[in-house]
PDB file of N, CA and C in Angstrom:
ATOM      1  N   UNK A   1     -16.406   8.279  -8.514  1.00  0.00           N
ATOM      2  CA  UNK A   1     -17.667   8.061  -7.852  1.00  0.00           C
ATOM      3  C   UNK A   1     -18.054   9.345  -7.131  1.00  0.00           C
ATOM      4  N   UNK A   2     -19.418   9.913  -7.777  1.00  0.00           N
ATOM      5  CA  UNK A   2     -19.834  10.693  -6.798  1.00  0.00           C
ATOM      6  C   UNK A   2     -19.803  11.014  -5.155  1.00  0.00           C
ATOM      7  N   UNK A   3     -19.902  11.743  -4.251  1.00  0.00           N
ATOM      8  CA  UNK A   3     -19.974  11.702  -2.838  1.00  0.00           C
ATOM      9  C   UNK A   3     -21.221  11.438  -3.038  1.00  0.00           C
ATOM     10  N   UNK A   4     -22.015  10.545  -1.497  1.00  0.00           N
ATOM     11  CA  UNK A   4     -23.193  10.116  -1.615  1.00  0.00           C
ATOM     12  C   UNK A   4     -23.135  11.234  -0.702  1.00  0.00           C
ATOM     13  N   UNK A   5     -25.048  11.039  -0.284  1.00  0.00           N
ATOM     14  CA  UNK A   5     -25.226  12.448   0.319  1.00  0.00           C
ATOM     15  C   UNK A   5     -25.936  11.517   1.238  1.00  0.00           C
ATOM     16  N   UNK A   6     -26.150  10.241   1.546  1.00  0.00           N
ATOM     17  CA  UNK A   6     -26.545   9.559   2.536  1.00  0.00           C
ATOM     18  C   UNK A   6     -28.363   9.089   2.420  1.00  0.00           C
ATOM     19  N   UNK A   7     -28.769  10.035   1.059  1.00  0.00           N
ATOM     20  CA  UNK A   7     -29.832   9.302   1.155  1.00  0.00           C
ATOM     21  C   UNK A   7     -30.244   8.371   0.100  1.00  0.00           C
ATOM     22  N   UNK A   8     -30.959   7.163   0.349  1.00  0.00           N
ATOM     23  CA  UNK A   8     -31.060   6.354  -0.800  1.00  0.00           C
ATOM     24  C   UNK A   8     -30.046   5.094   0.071  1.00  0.00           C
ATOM     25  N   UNK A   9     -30.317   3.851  -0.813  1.00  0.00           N
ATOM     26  CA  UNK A   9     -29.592   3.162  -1.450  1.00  0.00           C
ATOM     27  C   UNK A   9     -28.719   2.958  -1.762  1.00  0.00           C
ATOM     28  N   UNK A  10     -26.877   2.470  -1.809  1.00  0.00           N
ATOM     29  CA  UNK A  10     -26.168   2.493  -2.862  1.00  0.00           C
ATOM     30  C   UNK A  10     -26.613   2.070  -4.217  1.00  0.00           C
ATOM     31  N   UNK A  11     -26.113   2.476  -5.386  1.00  0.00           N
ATOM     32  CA  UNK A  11     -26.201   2.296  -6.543  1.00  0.00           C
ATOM     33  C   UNK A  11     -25.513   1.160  -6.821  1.00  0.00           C
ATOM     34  N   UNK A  12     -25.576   0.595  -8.460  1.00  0.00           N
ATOM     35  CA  UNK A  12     -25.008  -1.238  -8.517  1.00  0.00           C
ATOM     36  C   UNK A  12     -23.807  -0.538  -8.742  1.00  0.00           C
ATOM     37  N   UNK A  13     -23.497   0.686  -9.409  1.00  0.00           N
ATOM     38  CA  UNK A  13     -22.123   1.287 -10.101  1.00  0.00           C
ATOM     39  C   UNK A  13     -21.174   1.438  -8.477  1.00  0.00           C
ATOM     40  N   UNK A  14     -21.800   2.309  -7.450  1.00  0.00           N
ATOM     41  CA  UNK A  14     -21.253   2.495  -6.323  1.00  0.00           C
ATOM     42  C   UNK A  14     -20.950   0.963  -5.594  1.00  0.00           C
ATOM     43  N   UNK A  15     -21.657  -0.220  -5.495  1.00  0.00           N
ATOM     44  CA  UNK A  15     -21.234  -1.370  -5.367  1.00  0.00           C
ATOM     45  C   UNK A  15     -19.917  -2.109  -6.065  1.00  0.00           C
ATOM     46  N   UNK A  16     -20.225  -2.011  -7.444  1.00  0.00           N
ATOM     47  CA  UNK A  16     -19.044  -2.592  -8.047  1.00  0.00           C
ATOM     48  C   UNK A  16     -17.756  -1.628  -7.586  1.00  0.00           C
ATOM     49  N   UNK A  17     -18.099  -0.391  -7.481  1.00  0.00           N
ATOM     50  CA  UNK A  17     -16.577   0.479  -6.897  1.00  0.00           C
ATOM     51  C   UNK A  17     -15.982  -0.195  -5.539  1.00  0.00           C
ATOM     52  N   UNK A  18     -16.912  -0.167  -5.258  1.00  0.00           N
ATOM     53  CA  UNK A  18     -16.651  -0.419  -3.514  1.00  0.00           C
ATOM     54  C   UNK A  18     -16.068  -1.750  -3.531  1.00  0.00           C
ATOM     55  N   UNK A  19     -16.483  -2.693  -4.782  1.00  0.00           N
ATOM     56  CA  UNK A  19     -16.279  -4.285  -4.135  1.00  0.00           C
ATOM     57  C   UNK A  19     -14.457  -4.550  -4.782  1.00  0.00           C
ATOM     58  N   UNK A  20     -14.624  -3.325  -5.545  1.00  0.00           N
ATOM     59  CA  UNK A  20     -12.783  -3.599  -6.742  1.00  0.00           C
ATOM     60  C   UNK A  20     -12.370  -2.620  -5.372  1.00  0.00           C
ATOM     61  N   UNK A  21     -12.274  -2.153  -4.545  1.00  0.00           N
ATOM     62  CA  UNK A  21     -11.645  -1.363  -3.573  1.00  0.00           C
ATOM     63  C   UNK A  21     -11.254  -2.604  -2.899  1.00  0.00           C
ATOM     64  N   UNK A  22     -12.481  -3.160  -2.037  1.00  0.00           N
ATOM     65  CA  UNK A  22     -12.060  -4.570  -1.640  1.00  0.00           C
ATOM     66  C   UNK A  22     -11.110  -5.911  -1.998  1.00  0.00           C
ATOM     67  N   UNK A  23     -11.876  -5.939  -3.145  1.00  0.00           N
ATOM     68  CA  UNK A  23     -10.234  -6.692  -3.867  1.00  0.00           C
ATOM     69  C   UNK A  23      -9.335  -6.650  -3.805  1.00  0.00           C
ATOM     70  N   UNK A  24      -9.339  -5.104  -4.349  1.00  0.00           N
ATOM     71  CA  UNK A  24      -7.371  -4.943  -4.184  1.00  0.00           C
ATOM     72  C   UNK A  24      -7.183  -4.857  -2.728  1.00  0.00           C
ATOM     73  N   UNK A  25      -7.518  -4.491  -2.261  1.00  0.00           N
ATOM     74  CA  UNK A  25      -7.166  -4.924  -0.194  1.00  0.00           C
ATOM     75  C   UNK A  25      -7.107  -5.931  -0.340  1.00  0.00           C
ATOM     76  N   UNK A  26      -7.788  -6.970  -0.502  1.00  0.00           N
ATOM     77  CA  UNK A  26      -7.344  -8.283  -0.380  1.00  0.00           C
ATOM     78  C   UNK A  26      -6.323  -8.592  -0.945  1.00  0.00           C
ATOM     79  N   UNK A  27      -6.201  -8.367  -2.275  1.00  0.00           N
ATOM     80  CA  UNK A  27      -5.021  -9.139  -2.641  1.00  0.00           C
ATOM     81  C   UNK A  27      -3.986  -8.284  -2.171  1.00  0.00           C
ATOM     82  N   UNK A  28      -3.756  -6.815  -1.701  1.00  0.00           N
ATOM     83  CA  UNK A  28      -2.422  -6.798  -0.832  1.00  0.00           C
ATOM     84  C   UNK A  28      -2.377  -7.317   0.379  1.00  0.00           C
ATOM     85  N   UNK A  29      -3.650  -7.503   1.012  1.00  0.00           N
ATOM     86  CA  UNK A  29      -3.636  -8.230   2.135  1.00  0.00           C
ATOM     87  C   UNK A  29      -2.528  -9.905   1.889  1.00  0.00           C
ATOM     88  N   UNK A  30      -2.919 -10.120   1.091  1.00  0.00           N
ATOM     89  CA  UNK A  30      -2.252 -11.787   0.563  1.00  0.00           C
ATOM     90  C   UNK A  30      -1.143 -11.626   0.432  1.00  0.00           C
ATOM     91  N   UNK A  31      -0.446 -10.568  -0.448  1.00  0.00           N
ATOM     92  CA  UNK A  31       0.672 -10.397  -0.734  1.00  0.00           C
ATOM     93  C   UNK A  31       1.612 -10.472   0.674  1.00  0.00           C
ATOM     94  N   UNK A  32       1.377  -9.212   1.315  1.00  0.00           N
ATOM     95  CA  UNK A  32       1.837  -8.935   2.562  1.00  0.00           C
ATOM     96  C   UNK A  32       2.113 -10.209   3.849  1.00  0.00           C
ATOM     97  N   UNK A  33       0.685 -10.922   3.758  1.00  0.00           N
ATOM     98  CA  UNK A  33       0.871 -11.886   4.639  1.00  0.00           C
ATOM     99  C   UNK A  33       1.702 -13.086   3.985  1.00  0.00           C
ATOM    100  N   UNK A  34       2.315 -13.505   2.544  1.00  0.00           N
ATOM    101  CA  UNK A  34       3.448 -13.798   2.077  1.00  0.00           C
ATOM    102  C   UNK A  34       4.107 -13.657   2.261  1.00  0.00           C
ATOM    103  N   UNK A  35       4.551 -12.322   2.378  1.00  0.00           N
ATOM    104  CA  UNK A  35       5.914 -11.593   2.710  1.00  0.00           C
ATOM    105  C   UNK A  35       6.491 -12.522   4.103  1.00  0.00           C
ATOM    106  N   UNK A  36       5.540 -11.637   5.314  1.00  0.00           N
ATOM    107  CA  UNK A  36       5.746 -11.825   6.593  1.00  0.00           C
ATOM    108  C   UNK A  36       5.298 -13.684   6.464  1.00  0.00           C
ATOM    109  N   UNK A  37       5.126 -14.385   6.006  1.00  0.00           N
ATOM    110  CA  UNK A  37       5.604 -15.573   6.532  1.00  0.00           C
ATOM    111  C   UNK A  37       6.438 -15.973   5.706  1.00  0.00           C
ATOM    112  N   UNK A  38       7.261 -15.685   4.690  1.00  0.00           N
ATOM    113  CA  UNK A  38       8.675 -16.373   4.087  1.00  0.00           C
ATOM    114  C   UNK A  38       9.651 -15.375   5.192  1.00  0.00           C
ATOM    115  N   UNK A  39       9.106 -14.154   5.662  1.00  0.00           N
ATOM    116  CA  UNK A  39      10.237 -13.307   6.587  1.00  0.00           C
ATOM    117  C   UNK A  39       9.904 -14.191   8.152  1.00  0.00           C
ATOM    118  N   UNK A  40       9.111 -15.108   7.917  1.00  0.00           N
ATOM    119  CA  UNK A  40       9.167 -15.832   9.656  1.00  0.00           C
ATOM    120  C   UNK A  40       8.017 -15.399  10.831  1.00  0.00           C
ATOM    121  N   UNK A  41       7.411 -14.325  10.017  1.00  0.00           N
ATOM    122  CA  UNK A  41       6.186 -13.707  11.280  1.00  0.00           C
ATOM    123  C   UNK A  41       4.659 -14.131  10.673  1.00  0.00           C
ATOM    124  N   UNK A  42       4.761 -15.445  11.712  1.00  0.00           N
ATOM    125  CA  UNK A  42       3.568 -16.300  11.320  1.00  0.00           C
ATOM    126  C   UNK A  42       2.132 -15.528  11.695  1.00  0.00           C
ATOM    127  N   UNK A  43       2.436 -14.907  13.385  1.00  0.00           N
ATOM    128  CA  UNK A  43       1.265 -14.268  13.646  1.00  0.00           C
ATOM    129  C   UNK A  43       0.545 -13.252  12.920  1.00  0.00           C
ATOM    130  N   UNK A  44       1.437 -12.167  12.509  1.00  0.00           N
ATOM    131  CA  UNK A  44       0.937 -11.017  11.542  1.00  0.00           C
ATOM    132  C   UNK A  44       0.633 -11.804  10.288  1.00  0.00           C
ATOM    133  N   UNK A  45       1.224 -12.897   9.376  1.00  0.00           N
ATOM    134  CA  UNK A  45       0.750 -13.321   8.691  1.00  0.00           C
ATOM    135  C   UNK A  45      -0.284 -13.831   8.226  1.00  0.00           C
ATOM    136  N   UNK A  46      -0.964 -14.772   9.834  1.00  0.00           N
ATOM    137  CA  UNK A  46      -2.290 -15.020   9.579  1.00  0.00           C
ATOM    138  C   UNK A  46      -3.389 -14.300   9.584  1.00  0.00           C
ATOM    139  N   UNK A  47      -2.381 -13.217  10.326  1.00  0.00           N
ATOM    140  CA  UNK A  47      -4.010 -11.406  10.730  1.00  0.00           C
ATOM    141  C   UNK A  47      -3.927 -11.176   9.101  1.00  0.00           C
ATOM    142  N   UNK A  48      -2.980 -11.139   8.416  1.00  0.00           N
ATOM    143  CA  UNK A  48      -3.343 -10.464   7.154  1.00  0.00           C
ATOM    144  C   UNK A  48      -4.068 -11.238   5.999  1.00  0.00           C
ATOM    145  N   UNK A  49      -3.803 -12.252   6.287  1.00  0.00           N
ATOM    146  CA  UNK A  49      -4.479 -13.311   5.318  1.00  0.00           C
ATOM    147  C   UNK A  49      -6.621 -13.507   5.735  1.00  0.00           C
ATOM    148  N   UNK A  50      -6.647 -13.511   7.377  1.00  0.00           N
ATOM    149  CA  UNK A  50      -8.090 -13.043   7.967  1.00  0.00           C
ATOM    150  C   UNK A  50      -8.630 -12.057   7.123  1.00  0.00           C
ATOM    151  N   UNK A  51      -7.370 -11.163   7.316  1.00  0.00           N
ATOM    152  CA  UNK A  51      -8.312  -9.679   6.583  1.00  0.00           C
ATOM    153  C   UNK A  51      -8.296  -9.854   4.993  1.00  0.00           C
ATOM    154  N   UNK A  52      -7.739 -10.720   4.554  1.00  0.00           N
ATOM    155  CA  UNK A  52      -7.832 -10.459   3.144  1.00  0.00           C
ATOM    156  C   UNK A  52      -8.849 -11.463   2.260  1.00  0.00           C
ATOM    157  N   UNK A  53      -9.173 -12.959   3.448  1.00  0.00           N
ATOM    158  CA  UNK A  53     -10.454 -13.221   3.103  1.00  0.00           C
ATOM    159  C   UNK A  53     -11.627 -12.492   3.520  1.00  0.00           C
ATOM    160  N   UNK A  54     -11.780 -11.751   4.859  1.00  0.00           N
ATOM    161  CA  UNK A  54     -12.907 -10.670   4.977  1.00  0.00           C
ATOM    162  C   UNK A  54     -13.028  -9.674   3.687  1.00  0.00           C
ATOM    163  N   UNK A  55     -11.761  -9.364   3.070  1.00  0.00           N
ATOM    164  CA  UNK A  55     -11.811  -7.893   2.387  1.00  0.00           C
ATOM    165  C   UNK A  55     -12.596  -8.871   1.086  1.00  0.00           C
ATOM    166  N   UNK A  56     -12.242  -9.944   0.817  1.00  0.00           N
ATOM    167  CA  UNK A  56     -12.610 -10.704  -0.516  1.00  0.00           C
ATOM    168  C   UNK A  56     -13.979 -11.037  -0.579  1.00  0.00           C
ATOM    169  N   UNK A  57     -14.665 -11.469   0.787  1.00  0.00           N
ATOM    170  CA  UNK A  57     -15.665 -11.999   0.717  1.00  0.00           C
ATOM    171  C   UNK A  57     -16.712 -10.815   1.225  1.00  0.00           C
ATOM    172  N   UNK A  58     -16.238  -9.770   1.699  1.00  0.00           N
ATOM    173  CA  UNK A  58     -17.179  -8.237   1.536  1.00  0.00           C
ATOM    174  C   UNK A  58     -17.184  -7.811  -0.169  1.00  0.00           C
ATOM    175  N   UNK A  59     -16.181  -8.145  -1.052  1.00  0.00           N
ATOM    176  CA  UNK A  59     -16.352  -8.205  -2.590  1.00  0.00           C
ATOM    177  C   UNK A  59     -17.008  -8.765  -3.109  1.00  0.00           C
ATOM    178  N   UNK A  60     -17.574  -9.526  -3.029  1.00  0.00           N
ATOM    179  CA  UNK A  60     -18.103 -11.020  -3.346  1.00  0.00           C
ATOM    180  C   UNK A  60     -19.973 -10.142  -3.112  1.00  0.00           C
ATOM    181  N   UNK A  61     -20.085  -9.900  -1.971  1.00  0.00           N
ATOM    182  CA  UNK A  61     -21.033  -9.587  -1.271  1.00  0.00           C
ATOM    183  C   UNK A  61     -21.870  -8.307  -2.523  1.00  0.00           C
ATOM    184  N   UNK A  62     -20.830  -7.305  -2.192  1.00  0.00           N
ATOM    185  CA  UNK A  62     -20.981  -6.255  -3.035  1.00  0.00           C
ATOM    186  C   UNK A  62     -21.342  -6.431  -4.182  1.00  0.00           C
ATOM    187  N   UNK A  63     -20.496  -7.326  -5.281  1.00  0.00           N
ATOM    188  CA  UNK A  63     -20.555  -7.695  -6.265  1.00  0.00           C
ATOM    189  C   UNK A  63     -21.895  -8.598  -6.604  1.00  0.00           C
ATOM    190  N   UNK A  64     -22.558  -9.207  -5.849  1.00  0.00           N
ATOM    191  CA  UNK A  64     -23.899  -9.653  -5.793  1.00  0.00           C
ATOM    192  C   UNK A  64     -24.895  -8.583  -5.572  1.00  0.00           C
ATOM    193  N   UNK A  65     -24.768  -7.966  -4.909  1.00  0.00           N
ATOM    194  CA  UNK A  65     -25.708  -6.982  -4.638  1.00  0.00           C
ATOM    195  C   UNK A  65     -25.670  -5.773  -5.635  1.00  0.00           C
ATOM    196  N   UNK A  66     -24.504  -5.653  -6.519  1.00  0.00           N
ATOM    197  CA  UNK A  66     -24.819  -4.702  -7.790  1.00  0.00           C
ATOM    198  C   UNK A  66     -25.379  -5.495  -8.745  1.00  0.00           C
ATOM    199  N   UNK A  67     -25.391  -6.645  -8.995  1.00  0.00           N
ATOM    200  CA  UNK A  67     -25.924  -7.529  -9.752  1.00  0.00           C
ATOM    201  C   UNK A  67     -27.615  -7.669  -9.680  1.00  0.00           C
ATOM    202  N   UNK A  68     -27.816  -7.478  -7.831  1.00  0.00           N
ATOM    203  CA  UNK A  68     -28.997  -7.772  -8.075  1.00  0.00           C
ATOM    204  C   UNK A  68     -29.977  -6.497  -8.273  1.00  0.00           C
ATOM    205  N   UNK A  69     -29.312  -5.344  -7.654  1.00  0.00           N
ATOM    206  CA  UNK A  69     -29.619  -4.028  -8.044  1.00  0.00           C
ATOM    207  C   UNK A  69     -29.742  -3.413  -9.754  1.00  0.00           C
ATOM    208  N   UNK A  70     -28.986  -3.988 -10.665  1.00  0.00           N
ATOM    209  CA  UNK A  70     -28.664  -4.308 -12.140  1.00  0.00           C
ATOM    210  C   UNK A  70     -30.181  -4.910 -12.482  1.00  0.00           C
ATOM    211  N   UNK A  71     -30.509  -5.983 -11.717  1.00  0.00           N
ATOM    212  CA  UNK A  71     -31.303  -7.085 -12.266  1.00  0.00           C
ATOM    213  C   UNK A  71     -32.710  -6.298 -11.951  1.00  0.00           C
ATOM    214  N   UNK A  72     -32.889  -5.216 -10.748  1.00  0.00           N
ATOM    215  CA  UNK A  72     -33.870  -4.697 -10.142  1.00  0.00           C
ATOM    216  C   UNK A  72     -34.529  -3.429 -10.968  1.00  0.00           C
ATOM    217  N   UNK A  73     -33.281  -3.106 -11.600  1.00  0.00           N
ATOM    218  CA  UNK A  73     -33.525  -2.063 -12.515  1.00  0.00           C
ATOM    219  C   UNK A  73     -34.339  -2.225 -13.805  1.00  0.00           C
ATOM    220  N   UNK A  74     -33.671  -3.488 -14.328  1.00  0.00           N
ATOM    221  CA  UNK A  74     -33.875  -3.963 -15.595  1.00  0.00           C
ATOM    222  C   UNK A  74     -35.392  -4.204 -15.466  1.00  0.00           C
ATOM    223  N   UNK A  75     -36.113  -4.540 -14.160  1.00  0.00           N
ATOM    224  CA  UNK A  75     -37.449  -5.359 -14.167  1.00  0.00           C
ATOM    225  C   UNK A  75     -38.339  -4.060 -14.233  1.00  0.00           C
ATOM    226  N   UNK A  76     -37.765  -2.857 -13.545  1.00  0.00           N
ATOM    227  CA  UNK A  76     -38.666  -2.144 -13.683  1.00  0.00           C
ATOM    228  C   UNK A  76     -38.722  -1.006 -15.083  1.00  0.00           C
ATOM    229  N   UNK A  77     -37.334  -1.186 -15.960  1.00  0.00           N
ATOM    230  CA  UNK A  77     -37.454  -0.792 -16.937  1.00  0.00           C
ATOM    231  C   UNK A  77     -39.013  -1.687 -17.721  1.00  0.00           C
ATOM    232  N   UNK A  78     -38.781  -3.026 -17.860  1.00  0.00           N
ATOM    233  CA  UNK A  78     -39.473  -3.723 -18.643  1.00  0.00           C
ATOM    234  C   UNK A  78     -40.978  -3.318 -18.144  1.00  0.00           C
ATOM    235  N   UNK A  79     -41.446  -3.064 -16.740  1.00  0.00           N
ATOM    236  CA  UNK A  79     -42.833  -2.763 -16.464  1.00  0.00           C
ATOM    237  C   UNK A  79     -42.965  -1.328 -16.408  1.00  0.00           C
ATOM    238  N   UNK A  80     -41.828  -0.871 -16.851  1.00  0.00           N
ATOM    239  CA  UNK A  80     -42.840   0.612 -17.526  1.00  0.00           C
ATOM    240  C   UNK A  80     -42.837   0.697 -18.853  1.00  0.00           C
ATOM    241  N   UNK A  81     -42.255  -0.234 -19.350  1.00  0.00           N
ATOM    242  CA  UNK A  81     -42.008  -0.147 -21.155  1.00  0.00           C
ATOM    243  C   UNK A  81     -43.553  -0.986 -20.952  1.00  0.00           C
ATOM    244  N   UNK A  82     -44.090  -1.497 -20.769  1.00  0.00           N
ATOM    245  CA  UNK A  82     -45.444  -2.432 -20.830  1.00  0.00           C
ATOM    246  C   UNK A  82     -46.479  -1.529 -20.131  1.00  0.00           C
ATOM    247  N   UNK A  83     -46.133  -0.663 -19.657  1.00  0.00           N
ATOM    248  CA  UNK A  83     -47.292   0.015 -19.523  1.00  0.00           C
ATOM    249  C   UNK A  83     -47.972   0.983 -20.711  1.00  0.00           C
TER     250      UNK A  83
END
């Protein structure tokens, strides 16, 4: 992924990056907070499992919003092909 230069928009491509970054945080988030509760540390367990539905559902987010950026594109392909 390119460096952004801050102006603009993210892109749907820079979304989908960002939202598989998230993912995999989450799912080590899950992993980890497994760990630490078969090892007995309930508290850190539940901080990691918090963060790993935040990290999932900032994916989720992302992943809609390249979709709809995808979908935004496509409309204005079609109204300049009709012009």
């Amino acid at each position: 992924m390119a460096a952004r230069t801050g102006l603009g928009p993210p892109t749907a491509a820079e979304c989908e990056h960002l939202a598989r970054l998230h993912a995999e945080r989450a799912g080590r988030n899950t992993a980890l907070a497994n760990d630490l509760r078969r090892s007995g540390d309930a508290k850190p367990a539940d901080l990691n499992e918090r963060r790993a539905r935040v990290d999932q559902r900032t994916a989720d987010i992302l992943t809609a919003y390249a979709r709809e950026l995808e979908a935004r594109v496509a409309v204005g392909r079609e109204l300049e092909a009709a012009e």
